[in-house]
N, C-alpha and C. Protein backbone atom coordinates (compact mmCIF):
# COMPACT_ATOMS: atom_id res chain seq x y z
N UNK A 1 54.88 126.25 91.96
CA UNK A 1 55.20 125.90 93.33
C UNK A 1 55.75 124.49 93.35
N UNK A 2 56.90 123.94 93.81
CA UNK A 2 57.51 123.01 94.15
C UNK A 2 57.92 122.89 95.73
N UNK A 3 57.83 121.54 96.29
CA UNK A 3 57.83 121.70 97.70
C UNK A 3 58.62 119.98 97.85
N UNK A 4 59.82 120.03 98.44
CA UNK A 4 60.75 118.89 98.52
C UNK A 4 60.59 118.65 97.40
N UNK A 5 60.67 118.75 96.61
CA UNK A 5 61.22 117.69 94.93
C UNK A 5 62.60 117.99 94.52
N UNK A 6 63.06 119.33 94.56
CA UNK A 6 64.34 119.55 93.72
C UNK A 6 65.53 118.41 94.20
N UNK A 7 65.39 117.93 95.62
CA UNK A 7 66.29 116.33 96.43
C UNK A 7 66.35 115.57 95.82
N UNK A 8 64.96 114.91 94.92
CA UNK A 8 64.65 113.84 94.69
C UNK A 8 64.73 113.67 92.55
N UNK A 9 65.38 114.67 91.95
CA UNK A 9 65.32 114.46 90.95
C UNK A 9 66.72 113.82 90.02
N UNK A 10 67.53 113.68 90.94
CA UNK A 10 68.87 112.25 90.25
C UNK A 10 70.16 113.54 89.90
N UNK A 11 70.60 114.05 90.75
CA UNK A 11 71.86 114.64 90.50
C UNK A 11 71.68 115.99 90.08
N UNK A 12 73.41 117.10 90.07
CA UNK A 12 72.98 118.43 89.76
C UNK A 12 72.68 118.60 88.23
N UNK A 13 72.76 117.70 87.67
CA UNK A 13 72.23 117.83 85.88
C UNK A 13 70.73 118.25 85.64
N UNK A 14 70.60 117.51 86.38
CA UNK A 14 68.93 116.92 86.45
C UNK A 14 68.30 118.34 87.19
N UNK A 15 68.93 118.24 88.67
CA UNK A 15 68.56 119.96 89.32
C UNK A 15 68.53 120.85 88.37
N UNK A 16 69.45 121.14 87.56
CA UNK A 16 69.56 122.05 86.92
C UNK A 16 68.97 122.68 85.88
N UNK A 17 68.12 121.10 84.78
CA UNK A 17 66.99 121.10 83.93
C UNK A 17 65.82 121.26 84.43
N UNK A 18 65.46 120.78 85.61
CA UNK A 18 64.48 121.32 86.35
C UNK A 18 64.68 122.88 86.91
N UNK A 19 65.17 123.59 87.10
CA UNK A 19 65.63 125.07 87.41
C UNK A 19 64.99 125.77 85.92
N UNK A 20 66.07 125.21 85.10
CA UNK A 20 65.99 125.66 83.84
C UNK A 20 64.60 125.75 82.74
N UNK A 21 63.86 124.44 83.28
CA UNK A 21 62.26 124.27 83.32
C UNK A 21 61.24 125.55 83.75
N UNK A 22 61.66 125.74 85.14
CA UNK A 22 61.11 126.18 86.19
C UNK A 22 61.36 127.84 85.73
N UNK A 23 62.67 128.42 85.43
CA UNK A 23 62.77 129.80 85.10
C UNK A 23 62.14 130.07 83.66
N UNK A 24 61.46 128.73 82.11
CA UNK A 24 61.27 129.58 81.63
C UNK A 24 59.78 129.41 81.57
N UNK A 25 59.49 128.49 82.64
CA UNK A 25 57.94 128.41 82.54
C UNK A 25 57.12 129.12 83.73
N UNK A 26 57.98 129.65 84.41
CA UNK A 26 57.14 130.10 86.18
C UNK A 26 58.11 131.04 86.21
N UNK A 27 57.90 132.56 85.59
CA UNK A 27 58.84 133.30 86.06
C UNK A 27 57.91 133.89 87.02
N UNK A 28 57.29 133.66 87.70
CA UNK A 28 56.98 133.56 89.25
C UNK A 28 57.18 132.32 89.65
N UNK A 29 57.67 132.03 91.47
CA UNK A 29 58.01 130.78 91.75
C UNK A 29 58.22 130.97 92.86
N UNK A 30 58.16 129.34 93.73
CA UNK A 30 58.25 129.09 95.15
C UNK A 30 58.50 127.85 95.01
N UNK A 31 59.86 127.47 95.50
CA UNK A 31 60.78 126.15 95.19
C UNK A 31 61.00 125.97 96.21
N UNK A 32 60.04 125.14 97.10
CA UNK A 32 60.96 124.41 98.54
C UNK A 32 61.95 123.49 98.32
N UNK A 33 62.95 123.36 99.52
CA UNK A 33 64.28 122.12 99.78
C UNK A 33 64.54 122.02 100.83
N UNK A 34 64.51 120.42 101.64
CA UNK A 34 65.40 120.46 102.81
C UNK A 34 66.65 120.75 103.01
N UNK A 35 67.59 121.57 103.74
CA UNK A 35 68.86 122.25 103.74
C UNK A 35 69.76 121.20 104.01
N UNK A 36 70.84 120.94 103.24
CA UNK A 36 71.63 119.78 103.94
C UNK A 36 72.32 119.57 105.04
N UNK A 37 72.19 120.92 105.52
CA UNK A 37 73.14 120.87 106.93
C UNK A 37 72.69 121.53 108.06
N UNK A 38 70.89 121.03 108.21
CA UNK A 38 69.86 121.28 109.16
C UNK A 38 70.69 119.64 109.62
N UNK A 39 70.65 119.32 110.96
CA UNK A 39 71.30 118.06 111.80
C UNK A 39 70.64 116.92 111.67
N UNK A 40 69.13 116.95 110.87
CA UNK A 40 68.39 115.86 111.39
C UNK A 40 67.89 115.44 109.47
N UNK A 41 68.24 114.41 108.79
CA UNK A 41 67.72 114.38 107.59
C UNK A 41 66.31 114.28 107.67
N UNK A 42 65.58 114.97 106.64
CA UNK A 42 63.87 115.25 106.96
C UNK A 42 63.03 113.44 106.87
N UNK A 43 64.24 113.15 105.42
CA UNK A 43 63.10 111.75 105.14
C UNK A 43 62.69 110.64 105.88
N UNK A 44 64.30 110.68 106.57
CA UNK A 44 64.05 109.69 107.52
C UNK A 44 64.04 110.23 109.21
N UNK A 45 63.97 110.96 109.45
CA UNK A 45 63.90 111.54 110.87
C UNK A 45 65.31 111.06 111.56
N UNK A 46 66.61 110.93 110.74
CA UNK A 46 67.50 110.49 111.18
C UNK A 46 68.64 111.53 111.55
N UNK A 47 68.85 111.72 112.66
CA UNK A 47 70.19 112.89 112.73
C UNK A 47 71.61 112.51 112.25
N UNK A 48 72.05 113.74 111.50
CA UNK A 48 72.98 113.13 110.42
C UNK A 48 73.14 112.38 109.72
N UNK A 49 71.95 111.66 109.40
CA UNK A 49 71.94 110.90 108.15
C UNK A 49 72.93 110.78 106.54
N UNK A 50 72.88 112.26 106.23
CA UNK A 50 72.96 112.61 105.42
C UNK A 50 74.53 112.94 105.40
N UNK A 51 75.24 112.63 106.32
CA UNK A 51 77.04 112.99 106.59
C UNK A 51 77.61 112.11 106.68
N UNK A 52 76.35 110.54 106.59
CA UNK A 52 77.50 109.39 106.53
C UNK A 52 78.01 108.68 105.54
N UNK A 53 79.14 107.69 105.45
CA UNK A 53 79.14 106.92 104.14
C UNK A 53 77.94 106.41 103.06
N UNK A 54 77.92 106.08 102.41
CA UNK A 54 76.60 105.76 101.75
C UNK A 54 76.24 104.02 102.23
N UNK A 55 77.48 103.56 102.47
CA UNK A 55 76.74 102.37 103.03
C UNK A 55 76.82 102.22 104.54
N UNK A 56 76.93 103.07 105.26
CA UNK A 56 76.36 103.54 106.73
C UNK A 56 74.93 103.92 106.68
N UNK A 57 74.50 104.83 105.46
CA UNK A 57 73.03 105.57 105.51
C UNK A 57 72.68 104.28 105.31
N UNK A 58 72.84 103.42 103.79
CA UNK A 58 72.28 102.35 103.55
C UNK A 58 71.81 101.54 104.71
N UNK A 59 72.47 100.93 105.76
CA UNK A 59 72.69 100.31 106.78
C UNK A 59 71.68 100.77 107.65
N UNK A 60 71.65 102.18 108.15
CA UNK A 60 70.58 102.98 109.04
C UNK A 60 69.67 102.28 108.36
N UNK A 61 69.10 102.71 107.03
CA UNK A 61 67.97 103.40 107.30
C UNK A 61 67.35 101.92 107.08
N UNK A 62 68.01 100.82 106.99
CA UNK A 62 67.24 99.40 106.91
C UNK A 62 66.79 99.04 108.19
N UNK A 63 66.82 99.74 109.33
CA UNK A 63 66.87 99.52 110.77
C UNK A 63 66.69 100.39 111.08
N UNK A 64 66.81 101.41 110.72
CA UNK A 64 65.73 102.84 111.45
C UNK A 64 64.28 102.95 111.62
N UNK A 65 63.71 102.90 112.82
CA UNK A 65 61.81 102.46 112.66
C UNK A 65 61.26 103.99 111.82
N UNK A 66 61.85 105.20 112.23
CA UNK A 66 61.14 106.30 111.85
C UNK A 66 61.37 106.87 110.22
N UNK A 67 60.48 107.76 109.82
CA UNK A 67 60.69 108.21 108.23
C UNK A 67 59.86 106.99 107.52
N UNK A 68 60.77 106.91 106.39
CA UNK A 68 60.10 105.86 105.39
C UNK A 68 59.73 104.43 106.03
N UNK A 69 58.78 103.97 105.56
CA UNK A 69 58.85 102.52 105.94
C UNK A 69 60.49 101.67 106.02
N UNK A 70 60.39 100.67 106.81
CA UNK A 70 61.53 99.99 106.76
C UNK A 70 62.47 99.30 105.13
N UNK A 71 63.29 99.50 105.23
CA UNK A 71 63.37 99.10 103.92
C UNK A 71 64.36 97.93 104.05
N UNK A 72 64.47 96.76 103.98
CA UNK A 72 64.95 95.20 104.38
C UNK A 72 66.41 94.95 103.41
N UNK A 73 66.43 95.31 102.25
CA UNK A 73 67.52 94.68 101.19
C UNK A 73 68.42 95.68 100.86
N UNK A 74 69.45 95.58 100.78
CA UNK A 74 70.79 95.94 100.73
C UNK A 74 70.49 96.57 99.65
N UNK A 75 70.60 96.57 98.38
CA UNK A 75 70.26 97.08 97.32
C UNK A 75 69.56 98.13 97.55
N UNK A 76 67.81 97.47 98.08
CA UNK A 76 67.14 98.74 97.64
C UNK A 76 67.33 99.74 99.03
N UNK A 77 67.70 99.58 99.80
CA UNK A 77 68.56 100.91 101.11
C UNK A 77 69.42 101.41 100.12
N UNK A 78 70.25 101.04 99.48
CA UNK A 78 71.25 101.88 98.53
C UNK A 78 70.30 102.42 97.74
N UNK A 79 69.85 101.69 97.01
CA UNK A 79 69.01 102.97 95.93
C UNK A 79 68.01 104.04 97.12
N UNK A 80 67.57 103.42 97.71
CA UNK A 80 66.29 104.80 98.44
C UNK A 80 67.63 106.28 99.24
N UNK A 81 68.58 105.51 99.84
CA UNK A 81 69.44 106.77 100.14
C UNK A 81 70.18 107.35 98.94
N UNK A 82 70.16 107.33 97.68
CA UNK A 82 70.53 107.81 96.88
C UNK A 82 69.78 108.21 96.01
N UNK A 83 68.47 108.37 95.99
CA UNK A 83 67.51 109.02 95.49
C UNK A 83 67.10 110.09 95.97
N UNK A 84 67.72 110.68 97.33
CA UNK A 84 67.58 111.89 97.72
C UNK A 84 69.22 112.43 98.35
N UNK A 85 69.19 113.80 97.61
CA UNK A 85 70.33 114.42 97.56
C UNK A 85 70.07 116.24 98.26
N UNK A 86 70.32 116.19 99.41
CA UNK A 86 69.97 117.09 100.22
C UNK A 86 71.08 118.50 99.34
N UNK A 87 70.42 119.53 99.31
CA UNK A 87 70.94 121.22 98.50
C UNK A 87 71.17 121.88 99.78
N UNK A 88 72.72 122.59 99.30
CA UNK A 88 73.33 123.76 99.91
C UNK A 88 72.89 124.87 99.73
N UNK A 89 72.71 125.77 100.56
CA UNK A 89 72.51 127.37 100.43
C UNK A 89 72.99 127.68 98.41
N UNK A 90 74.54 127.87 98.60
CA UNK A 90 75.68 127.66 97.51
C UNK A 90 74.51 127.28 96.27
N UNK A 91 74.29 125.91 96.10
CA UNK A 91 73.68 124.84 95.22
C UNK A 91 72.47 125.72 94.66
N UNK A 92 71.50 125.98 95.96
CA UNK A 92 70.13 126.36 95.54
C UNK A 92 70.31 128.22 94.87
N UNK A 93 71.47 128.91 95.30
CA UNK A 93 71.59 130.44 94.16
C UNK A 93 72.24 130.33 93.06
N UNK A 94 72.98 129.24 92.77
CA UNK A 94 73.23 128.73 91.05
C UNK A 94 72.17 128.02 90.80
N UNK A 95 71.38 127.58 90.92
CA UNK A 95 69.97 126.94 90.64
C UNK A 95 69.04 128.49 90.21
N UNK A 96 69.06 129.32 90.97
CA UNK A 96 67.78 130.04 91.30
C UNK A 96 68.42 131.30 91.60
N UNK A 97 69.60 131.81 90.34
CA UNK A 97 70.30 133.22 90.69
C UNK A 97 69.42 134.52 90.71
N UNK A 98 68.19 134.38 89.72
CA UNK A 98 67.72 135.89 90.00
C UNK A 98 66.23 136.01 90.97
N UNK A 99 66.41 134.49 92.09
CA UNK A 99 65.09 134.33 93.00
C UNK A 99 65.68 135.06 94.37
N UNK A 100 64.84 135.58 95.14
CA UNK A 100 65.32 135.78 96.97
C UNK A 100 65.54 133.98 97.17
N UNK A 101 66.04 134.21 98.08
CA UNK A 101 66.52 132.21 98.53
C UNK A 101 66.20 132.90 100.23
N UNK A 102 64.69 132.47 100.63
CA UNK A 102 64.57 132.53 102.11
C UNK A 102 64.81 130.84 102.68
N UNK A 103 65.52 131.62 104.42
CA UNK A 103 65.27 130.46 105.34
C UNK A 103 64.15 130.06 105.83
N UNK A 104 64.08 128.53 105.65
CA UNK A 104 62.56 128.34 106.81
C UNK A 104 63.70 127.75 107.87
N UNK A 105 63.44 128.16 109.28
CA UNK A 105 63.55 128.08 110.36
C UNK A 105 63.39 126.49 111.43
N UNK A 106 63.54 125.95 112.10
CA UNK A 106 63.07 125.29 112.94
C UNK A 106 64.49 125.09 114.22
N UNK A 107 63.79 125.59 115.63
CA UNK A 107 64.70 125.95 116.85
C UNK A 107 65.80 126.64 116.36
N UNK A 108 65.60 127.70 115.59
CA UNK A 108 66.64 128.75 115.51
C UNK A 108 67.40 128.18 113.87
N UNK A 109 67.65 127.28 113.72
CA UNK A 109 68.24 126.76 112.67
C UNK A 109 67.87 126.29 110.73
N UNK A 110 68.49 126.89 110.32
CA UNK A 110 68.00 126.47 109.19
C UNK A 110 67.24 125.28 108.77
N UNK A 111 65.77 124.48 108.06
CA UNK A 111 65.68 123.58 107.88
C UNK A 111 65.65 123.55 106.43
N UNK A 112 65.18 124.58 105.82
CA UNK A 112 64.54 124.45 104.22
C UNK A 112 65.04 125.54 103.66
N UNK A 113 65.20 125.68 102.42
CA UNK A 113 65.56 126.87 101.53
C UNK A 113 64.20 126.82 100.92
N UNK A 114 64.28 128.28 99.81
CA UNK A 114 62.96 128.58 99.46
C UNK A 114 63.68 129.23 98.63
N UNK A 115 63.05 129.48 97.22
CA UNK A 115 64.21 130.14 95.96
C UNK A 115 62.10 130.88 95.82
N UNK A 116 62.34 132.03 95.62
CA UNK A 116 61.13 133.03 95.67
C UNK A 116 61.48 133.97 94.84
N UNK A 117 60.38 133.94 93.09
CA UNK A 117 60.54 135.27 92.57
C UNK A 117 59.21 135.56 92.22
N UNK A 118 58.76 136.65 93.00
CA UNK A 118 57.37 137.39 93.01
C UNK A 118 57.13 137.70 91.68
């Protein structure tokens, strides 16, 4: 069982060794992800977060009160918005081709993928 991590592990290389982990050690599995194109990014409670330049997110989220604590320095706003990399529908069935990939829901709309093999 994995729940938000596959975001947070440094690019699709990295996704992918973790997948690759995951199919030959848990051929049962339940892989949560926030969806990237639910409107509101989960970490920081920021809407559209995740659609802006990187030094727009940077910028937010040093001045955004909600989500993570505040984060003050230029630098480390760049590194914390680039340590999470929100997965496509697309992304998570080349990750997880022979899992069901369910929606989790919130007001009608996609928020999370779920890669599920019983």
């Amino acid at each position: 069982m994995s729940n938000s991590l596959l975001e947070h592990v440094g690019g699709y290389a990295r996704r992918r060794q973790l997948a690759d982990v995951i199919h030959q050690h848990a051929p049962r599995h339940w892989v949560q992800t926030p969806y990237r194109y639910f409107p509101i990014e989960p970490h920081w409670a920021f809407p559209g977060l995740q659609f802006l330049p990187l030094p727009a997110r940077a910028a937010a989220v040093r001045r955004w009160p909600l989500g993570h604590a505040a984060i003050p320095g230029r630098a480390e706003s760049t590194d914390a918005v680039l340590a999470t990399e929100l997965l496509s529908l697309t992304e998570m069935r080349l990750l997880f081709p022979g899992s069901d990939i369910w929606r989790e829901r919130a007001a009608g709309l996609t928020k999370s993928l779920v890669a599920v093999r019983a």
